[in-house]
N, C-alpha and C. Protein backbone atom coordinates (compact mmCIF):
# COMPACT_ATOMS: atom_id res chain seq x y z
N UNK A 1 -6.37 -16.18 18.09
CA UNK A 1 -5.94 -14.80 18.01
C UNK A 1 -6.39 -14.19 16.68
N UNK A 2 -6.65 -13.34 16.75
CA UNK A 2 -6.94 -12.29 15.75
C UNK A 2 -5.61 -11.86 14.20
N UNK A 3 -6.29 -11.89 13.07
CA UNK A 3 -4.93 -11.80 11.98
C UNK A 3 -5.43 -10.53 11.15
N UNK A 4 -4.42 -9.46 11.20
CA UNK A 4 -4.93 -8.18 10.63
C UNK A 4 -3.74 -8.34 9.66
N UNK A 5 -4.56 -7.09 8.65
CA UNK A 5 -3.61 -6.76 7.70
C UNK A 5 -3.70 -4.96 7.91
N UNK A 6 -2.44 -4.91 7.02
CA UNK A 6 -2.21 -3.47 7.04
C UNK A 6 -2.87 -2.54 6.25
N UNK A 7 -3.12 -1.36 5.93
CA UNK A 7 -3.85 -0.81 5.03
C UNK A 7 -2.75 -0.86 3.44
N UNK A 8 -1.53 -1.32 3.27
CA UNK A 8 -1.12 -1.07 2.05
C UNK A 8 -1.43 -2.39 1.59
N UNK A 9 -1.65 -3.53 2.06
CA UNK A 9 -2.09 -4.47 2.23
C UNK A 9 -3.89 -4.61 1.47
N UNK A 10 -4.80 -4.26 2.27
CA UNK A 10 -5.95 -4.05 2.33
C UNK A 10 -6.25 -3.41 0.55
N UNK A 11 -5.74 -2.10 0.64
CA UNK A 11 -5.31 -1.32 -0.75
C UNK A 11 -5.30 -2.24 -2.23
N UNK A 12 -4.04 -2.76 -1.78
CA UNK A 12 -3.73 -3.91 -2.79
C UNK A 12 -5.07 -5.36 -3.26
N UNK A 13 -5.24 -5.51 -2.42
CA UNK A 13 -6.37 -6.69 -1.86
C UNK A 13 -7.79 -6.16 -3.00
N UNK A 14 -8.23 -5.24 -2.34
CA UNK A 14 -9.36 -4.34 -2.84
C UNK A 14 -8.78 -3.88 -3.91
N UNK A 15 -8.33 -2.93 -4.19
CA UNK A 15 -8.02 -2.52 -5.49
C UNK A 15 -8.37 -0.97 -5.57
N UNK A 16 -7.88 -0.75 -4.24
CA UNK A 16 -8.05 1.30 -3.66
C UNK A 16 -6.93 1.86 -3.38
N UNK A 17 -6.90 2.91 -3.41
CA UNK A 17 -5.47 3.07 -2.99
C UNK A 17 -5.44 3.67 -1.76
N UNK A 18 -4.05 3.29 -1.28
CA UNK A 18 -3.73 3.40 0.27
C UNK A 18 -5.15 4.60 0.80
N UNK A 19 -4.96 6.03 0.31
CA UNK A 19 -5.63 6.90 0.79
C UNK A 19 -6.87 6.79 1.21
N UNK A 20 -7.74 5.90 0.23
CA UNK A 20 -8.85 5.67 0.56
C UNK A 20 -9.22 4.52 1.52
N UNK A 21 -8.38 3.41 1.77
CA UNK A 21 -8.46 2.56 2.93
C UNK A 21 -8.67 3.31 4.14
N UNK A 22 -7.06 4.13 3.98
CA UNK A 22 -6.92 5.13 5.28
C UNK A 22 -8.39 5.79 5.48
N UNK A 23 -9.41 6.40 4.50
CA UNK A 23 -10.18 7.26 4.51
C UNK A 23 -11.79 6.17 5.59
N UNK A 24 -11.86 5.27 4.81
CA UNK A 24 -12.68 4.11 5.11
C UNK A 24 -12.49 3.65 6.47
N UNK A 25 -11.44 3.36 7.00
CA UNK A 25 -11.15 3.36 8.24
C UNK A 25 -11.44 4.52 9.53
N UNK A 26 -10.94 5.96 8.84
CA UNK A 26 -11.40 7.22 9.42
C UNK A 26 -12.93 7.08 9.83
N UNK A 27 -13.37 6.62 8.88
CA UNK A 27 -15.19 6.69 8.72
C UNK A 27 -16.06 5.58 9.30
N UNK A 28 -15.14 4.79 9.74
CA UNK A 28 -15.39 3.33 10.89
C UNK A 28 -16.67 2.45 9.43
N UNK A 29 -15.95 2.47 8.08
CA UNK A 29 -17.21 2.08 7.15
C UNK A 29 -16.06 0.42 7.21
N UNK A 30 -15.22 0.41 7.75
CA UNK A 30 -14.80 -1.16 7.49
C UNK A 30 -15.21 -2.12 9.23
N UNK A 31 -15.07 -2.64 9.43
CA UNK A 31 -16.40 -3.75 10.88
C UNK A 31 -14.48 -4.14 11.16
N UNK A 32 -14.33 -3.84 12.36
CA UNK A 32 -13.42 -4.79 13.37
C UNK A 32 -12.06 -4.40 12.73
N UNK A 33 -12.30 -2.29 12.37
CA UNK A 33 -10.60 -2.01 12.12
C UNK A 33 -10.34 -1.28 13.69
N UNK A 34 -8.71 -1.60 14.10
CA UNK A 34 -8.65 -1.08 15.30
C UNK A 34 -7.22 -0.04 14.39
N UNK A 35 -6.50 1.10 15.83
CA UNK A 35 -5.70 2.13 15.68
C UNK A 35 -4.98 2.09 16.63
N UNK A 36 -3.87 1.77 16.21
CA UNK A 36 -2.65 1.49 16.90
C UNK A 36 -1.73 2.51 16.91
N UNK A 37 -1.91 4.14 17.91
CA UNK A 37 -0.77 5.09 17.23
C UNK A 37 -1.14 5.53 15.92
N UNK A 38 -0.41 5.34 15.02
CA UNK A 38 -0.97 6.11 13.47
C UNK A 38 -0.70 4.48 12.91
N UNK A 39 -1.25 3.60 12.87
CA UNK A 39 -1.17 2.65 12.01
C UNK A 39 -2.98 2.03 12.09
N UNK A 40 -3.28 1.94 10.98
CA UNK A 40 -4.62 1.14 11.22
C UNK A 40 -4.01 -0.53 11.18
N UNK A 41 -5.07 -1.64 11.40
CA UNK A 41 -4.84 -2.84 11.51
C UNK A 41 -6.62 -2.98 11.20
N UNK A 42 -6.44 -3.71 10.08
CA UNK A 42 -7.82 -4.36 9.50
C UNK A 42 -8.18 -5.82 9.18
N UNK A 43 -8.89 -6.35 10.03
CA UNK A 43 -9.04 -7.71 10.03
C UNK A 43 -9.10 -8.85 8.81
N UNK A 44 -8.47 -9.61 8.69
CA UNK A 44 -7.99 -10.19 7.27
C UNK A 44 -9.09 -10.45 6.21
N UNK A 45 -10.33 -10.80 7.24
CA UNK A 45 -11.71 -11.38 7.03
C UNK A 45 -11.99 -10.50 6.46
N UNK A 46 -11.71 -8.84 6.90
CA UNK A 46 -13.07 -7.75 6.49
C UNK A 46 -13.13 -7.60 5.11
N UNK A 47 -14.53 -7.10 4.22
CA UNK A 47 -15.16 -7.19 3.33
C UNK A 47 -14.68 -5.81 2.53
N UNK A 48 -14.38 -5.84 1.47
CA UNK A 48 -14.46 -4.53 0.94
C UNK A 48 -15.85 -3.82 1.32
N UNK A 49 -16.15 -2.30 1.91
CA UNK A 49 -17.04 -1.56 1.66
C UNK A 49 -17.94 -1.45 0.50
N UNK A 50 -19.11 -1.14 0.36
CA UNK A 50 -19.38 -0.32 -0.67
C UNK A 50 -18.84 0.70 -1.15
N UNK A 51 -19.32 1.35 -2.31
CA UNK A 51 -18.84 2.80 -2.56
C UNK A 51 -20.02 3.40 -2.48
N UNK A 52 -20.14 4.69 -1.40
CA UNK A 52 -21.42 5.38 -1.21
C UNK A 52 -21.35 6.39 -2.22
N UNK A 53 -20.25 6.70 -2.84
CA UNK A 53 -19.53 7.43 -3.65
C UNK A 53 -20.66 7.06 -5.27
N UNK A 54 -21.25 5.95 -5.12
CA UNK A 54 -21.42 5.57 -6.59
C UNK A 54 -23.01 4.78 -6.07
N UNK A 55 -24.00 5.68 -7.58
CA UNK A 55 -25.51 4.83 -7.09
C UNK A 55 -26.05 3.58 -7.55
N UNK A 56 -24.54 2.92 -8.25
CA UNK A 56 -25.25 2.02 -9.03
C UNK A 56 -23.64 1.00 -8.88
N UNK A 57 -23.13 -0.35 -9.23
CA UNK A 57 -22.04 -1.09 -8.97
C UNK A 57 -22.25 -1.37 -10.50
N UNK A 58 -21.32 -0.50 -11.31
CA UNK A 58 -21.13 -1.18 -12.63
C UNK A 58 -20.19 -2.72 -12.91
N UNK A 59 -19.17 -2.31 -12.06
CA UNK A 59 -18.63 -3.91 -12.20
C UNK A 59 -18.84 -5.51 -11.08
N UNK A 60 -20.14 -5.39 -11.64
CA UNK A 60 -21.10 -6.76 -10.72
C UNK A 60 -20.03 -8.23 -11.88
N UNK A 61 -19.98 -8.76 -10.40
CA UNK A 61 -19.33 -9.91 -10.48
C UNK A 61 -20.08 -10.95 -10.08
């Protein structure tokens, strides 16, 4: 079976806040989020996005 997390969840995880999960999800930029009613559910696996927002990743890890 499948193990999702929630977007306040996700938020925390990543290091975005709620709004922008919510936003990322809107924009289908996260792989295998589903919509349940008004709740997203995002697969535990999934990857933080990029930021299309930004042309360069200053904090490379």
């Amino acid at each position: 079976m499948f193990e999702y997390m929630t977007v306040q969840e996700a938020a925390k995880k990543w290091e975005l806040s709620e709004r922008r999960v919510q936003k990322l999800c809107g924009e289908n930029r996260i792989d295998g989020v589903v919509r349940l009613s008004r709740v997203w559910l995002i697969p535990k696996g999934a990857e933080k996005p990029i930021d299309k927002r930004r042309k360069f990743e200053r904090n490379l890890k």
